[in-house]
Protein backbone atom coordinates (compact mmCIF):
# COMPACT_ATOMS: atom_id res chain seq x y z
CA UNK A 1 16.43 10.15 13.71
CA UNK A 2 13.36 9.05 11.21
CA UNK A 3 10.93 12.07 10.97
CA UNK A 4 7.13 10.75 12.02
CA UNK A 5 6.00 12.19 8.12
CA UNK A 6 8.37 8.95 6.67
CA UNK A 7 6.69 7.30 3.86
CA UNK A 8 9.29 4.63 4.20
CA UNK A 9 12.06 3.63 5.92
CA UNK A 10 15.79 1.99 4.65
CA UNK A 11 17.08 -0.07 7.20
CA UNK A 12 20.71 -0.76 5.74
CA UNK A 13 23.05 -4.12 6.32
CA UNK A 14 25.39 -1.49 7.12
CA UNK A 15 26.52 -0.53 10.40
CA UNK A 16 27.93 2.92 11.44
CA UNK A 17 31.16 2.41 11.06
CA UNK A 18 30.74 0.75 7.60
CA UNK A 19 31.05 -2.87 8.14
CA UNK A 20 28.49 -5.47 6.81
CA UNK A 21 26.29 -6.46 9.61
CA UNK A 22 25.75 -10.06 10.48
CA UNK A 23 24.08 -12.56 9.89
CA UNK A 24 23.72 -12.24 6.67
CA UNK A 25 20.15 -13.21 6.52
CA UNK A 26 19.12 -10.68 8.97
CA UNK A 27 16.75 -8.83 6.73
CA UNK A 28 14.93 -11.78 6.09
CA UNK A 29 14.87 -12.66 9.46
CA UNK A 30 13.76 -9.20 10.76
CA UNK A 31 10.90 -9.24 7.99
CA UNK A 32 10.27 -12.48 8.96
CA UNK A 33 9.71 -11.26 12.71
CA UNK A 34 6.93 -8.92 11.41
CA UNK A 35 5.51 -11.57 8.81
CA UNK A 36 2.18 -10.86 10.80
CA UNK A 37 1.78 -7.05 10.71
CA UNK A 38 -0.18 -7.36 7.08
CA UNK A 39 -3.59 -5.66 5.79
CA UNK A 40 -6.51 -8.03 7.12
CA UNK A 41 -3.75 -9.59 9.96
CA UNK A 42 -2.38 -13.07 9.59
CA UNK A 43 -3.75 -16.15 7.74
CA UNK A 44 -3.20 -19.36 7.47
CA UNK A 45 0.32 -19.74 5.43
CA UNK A 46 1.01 -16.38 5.67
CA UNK A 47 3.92 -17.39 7.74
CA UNK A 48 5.12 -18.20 4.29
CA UNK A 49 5.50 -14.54 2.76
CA UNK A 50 6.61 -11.11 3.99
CA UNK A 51 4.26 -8.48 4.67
CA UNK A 52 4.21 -5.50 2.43
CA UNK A 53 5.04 -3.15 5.25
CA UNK A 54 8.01 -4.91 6.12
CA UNK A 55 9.95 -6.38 3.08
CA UNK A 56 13.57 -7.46 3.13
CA UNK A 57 15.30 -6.60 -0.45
CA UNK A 58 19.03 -5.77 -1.89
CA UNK A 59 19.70 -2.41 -2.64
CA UNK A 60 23.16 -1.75 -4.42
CA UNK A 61 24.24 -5.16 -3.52
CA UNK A 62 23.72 -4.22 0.34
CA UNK A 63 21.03 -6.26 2.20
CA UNK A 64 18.02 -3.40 3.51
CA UNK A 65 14.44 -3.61 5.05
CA UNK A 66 12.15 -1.27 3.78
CA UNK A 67 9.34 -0.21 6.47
CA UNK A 68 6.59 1.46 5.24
CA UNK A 69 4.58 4.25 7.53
CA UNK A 70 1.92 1.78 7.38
CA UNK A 71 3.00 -0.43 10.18
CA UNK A 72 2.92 2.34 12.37
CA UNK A 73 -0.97 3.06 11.56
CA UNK A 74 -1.42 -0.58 11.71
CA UNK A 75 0.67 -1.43 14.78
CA UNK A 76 2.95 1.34 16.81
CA UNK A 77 4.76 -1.27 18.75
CA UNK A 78 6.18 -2.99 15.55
CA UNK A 79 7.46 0.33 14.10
CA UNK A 80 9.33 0.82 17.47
CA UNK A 81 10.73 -2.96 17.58
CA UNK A 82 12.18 -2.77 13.65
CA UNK A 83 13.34 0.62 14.96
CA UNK A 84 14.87 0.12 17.72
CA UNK A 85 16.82 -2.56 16.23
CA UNK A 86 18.25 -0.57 13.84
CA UNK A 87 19.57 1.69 16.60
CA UNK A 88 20.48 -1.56 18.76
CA UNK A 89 22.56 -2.75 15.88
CA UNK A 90 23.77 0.26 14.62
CA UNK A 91 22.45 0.28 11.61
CA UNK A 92 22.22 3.26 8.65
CA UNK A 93 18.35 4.33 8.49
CA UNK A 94 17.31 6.53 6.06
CA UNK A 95 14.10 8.19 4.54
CA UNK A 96 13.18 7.45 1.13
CA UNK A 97 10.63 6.12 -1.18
CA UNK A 98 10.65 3.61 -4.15
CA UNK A 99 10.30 4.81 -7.36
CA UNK A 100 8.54 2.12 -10.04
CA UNK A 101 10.83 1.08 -13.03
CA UNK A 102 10.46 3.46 -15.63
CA UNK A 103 8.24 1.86 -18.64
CA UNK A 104 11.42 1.91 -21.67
CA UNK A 105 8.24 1.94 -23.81
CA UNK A 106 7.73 5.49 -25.25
């Protein structure tokens, strides 16, 4: 279960039972999906690029959507459909945040 105090959420290529899940360009398909849900709603071409609430990336070589609490400000019903398929697919979902890359500069 994803507490409603979430910053963000990890959706994980990873299924309960620890297989990969399939297709294996269902993160960019899923972020695709909510392409849309973006500050100031779509534009023109903005079919063309993810929305920063819902952003497909690799994490430890395993594909993941990250979903920030944003969308759910923004638009409930999208929270619930990235959600719920998640729990469809059984799919790992965890609570986290991104840390920036640490400036080697000191």
């Amino acid at each position: 279960m994803v507490s409603s105090s979430a910053k963000e959420v990890f959706i994980r290529g990873i299924t309960s039972d620890g297989r990969t899940f399939r297709p294996s360009d269902w993160a960019e398909r899923l972020a695709g999906v909510m392409s849309s849900f973006r500050p100031g709603g779509a534009r023109a071409g903005s079919h063309l690029s993810y929305s920063p609430r819902c952003v497909p990336t690799v994490i430890n070589g395993v594909k993941c959507v990250i979903v920030n609490s944003e969308l759910r400000s923004h638009e409930p019903m999208a929270r619930d459909f990235v959600l719920n398929f998640a729990k469809d697919n059984d799919l790992q979902v965890g609570e986290a945040c991104l840390l920036p890359d640490r400036d080697e500069k000191k």
